[in-house]
N, C-alpha and C. Protein backbone atom coordinates (compact mmCIF):
# COMPACT_ATOMS: atom_id res chain seq x y z
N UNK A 1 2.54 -33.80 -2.08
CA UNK A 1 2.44 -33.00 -3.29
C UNK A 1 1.29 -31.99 -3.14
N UNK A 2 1.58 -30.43 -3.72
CA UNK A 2 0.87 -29.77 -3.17
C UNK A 2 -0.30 -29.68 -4.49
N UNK A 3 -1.55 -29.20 -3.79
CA UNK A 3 -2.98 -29.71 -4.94
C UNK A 3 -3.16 -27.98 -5.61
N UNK A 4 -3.64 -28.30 -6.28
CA UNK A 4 -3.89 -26.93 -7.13
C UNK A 4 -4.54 -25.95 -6.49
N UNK A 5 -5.42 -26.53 -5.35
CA UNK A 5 -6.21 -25.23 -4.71
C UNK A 5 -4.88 -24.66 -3.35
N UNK A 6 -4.20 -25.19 -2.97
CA UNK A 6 -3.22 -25.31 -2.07
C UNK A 6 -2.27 -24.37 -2.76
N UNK A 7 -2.15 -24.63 -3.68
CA UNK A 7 -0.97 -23.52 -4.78
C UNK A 7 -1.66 -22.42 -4.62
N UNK A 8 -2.68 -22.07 -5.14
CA UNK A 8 -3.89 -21.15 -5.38
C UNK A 8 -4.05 -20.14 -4.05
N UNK A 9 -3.99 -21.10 -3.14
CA UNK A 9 -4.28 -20.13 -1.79
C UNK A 9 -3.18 -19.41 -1.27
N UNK A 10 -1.73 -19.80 -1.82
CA UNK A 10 -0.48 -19.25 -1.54
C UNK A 10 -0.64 -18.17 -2.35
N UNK A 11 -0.30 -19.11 -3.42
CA UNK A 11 -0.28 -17.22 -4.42
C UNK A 11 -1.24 -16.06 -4.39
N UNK A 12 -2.82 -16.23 -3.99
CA UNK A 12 -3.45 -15.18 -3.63
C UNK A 12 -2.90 -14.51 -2.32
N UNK A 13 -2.32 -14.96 -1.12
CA UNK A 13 -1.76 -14.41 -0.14
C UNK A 13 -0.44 -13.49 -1.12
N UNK A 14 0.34 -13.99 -1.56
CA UNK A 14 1.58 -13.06 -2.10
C UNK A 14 1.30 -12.44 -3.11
N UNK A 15 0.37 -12.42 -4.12
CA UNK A 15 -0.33 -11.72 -5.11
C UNK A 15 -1.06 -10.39 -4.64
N UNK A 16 -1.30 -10.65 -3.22
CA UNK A 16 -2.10 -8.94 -2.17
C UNK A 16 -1.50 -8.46 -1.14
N UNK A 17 0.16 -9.37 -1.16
CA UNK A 17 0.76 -8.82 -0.21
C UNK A 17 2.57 -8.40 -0.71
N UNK A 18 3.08 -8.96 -1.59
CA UNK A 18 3.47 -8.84 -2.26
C UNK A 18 3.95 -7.98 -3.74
N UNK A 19 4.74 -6.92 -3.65
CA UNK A 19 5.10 -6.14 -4.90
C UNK A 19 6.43 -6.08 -5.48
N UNK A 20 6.70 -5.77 -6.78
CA UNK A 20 8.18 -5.58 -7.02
C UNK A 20 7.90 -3.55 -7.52
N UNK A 21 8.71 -2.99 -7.06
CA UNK A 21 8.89 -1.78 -7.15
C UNK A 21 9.40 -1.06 -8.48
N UNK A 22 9.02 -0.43 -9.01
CA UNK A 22 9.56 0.38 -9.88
C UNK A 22 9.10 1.71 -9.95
N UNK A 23 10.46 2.26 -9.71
CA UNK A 23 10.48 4.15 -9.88
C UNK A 23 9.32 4.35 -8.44
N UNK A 24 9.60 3.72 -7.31
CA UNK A 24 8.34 3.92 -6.27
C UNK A 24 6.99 4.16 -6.34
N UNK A 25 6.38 2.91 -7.40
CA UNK A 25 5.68 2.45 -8.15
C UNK A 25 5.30 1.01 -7.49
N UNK A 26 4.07 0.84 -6.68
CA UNK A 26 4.18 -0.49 -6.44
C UNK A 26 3.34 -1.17 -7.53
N UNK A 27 3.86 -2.29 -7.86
CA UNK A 27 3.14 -3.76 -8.66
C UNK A 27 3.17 -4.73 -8.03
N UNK A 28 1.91 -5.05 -7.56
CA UNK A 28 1.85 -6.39 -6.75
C UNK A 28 1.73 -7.51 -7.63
N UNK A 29 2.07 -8.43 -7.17
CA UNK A 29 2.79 -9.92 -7.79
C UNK A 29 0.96 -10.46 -8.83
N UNK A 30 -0.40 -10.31 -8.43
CA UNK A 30 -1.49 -10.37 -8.66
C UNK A 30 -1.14 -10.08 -10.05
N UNK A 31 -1.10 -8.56 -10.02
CA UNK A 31 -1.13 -7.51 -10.78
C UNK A 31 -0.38 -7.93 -12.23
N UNK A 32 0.75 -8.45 -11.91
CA UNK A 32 1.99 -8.73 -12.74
C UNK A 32 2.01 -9.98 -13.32
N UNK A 33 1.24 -10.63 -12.39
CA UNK A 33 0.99 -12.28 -12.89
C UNK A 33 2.19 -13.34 -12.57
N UNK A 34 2.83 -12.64 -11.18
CA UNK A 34 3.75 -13.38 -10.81
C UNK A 34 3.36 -14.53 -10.07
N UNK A 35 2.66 -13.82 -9.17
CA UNK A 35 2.24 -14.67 -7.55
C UNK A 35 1.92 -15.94 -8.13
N UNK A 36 1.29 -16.58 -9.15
CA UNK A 36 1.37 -18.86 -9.09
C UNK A 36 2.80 -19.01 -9.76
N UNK A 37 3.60 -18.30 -9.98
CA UNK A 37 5.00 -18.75 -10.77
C UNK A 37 5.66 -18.43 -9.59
N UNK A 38 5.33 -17.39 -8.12
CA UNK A 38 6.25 -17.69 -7.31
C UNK A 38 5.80 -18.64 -6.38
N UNK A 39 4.57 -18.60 -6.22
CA UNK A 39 3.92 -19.91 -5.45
C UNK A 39 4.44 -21.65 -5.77
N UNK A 40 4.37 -21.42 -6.95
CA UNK A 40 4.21 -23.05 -7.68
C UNK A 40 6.34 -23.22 -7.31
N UNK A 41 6.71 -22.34 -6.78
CA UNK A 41 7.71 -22.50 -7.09
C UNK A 41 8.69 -22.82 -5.78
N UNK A 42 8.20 -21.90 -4.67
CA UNK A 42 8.12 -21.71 -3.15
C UNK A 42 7.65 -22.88 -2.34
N UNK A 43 6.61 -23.63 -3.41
CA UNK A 43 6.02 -24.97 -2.42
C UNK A 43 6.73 -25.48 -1.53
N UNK A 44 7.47 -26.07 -2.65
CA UNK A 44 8.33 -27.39 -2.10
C UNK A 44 9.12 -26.94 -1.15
N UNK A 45 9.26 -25.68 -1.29
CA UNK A 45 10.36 -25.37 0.30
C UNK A 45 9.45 -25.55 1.48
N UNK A 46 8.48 -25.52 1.51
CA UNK A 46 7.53 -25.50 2.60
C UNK A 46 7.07 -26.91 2.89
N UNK A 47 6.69 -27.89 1.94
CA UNK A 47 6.66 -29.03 2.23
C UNK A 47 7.93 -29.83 2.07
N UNK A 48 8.95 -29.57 2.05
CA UNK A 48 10.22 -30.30 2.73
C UNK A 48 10.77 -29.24 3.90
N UNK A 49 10.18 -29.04 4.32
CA UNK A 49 10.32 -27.71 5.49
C UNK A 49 11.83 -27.73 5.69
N UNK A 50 12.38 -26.69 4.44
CA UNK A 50 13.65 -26.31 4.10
C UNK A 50 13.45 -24.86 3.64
N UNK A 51 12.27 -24.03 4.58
CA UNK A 51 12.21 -22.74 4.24
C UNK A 51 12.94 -21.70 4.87
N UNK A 52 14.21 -21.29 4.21
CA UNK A 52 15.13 -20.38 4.65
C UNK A 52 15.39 -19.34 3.87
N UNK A 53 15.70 -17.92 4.76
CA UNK A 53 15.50 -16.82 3.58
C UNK A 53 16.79 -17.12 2.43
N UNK A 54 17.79 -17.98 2.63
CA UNK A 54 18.88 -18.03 1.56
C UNK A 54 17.93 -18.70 0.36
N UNK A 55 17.28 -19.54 0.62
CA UNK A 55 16.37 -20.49 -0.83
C UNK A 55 15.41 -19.81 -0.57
N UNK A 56 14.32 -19.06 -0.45
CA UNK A 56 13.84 -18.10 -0.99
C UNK A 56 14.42 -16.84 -1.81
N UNK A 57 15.86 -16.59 -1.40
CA UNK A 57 16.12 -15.70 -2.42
C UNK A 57 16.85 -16.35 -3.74
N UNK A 58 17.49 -17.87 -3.39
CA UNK A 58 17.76 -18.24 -4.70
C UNK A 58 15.88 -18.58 -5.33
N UNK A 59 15.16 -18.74 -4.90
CA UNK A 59 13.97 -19.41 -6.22
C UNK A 59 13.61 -17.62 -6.41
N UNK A 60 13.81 -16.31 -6.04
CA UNK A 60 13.63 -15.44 -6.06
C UNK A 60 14.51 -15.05 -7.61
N UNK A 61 15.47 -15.48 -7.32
CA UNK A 61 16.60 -15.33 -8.55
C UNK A 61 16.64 -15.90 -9.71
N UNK A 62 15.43 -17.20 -9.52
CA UNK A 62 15.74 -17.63 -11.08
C UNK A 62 14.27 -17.57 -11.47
N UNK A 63 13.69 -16.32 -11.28
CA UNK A 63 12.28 -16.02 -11.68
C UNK A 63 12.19 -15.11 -12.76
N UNK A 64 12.53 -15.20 -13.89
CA UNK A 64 12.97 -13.57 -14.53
C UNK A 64 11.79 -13.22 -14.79
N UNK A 65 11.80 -11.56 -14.96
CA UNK A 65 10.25 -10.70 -15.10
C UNK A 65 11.19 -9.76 -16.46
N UNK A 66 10.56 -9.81 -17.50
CA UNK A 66 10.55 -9.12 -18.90
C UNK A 66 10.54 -7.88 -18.21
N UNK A 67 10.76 -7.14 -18.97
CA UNK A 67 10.86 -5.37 -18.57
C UNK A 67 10.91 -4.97 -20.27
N UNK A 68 10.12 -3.66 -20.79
CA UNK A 68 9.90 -3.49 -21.95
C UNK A 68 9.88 -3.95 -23.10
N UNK A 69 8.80 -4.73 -22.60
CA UNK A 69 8.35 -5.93 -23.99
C UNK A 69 9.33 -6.15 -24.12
N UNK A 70 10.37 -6.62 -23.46
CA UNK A 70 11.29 -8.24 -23.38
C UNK A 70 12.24 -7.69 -23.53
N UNK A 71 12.64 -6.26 -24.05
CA UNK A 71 13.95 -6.00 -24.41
C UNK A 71 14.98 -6.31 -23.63
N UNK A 72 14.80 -6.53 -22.39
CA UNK A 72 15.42 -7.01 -21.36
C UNK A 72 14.41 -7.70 -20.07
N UNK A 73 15.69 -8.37 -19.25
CA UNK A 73 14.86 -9.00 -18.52
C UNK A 73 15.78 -9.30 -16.84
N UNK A 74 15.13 -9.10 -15.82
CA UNK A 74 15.79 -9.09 -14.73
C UNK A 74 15.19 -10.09 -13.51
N UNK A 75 16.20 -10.74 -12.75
CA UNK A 75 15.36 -11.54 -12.24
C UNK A 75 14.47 -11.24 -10.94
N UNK A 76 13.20 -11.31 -10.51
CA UNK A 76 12.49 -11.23 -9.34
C UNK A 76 13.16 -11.02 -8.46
N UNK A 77 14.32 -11.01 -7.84
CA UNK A 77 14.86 -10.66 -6.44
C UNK A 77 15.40 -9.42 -6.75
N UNK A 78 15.65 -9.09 -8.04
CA UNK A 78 16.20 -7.74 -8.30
C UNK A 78 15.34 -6.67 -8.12
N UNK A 79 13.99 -6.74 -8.25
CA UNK A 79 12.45 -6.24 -7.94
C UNK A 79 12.12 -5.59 -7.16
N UNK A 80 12.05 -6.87 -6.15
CA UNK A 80 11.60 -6.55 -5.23
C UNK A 80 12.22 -6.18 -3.52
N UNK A 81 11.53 -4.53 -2.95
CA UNK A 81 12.19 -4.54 -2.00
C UNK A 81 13.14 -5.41 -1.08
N UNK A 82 14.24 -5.12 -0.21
CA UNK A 82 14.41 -6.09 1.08
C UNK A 82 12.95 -6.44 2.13
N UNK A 83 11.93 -4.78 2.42
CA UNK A 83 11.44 -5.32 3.43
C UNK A 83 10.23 -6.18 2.35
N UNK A 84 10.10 -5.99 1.22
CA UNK A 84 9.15 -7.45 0.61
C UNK A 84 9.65 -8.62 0.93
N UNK A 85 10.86 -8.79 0.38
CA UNK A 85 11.40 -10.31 0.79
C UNK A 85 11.19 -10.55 2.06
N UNK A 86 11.55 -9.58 3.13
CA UNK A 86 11.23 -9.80 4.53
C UNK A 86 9.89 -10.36 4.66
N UNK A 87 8.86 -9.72 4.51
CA UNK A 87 7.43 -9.70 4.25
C UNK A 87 6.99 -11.32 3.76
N UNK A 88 7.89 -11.55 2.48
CA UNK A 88 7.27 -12.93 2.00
C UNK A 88 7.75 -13.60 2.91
N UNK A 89 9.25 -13.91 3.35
CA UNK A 89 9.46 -14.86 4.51
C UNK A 89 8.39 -14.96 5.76
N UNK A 90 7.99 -13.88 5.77
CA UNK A 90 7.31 -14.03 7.06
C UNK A 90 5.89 -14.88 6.49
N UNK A 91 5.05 -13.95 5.43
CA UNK A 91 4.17 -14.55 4.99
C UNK A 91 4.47 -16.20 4.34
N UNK A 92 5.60 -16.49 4.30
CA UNK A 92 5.73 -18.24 4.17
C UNK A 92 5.73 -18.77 5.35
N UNK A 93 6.49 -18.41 6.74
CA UNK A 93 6.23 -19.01 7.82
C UNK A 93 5.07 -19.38 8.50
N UNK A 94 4.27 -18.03 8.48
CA UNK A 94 3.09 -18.34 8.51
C UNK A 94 1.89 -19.38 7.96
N UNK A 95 2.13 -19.31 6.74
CA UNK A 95 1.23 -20.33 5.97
C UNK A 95 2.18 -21.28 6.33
N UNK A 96 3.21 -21.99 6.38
CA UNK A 96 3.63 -23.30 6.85
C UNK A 96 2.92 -23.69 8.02
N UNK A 97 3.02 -22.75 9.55
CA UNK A 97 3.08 -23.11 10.40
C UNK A 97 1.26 -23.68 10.30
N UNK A 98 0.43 -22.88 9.39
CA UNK A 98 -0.94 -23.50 9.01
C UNK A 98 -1.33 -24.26 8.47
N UNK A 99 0.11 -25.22 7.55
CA UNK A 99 -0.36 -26.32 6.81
C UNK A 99 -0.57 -27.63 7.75
């Protein structure tokens, strides 16, 4: 089970490396207050080392991010670039291969 500082150190990695795009506009995950809702969420793929880009893009998909004070709402994989997702996969392999 992963400990709160362990969560913490993920999501600051994808919170400064990490953005979802709008109008070629970057917002990094920090910024937005995504990065511990995608962290806390990403764990467990890493400690059941079942990290594949298909389940990263489903926990990508059921992340929704509000868009104008709520009037609507779209989910996180819709966001963010391909080469981000690329980017986070890589940045998850990495931190696995360090846990």
């Amino acid at each position: 089970m992963a400990t709160t500082r362990e969560i913490e150190a993920l999501a600051a990695k994808i919170g400064e490396n990490i953005y979802i795009d709008v109008a070629k506009w970057h917002l990094y995950l920090n910024d937005a207050h995504l990065h511990t809702t995608v962290a806390e969420k990403i764990y467990s793929l890493l400690e059941d080392n079942s990290l594949t880009e298909e389940a990263v893009a489903a926990v990508l998909e059921e992340i929704p991010v509000k868009l104008g004070g709520g009037k609507t709402e779209l989910p996180l994989s819709q966001l963010l670039p391909m080469q981000c997702q690329m980017n986070l996969i890589d940045l998850l392999e990495e931190y696995q291969q360090d846990m």
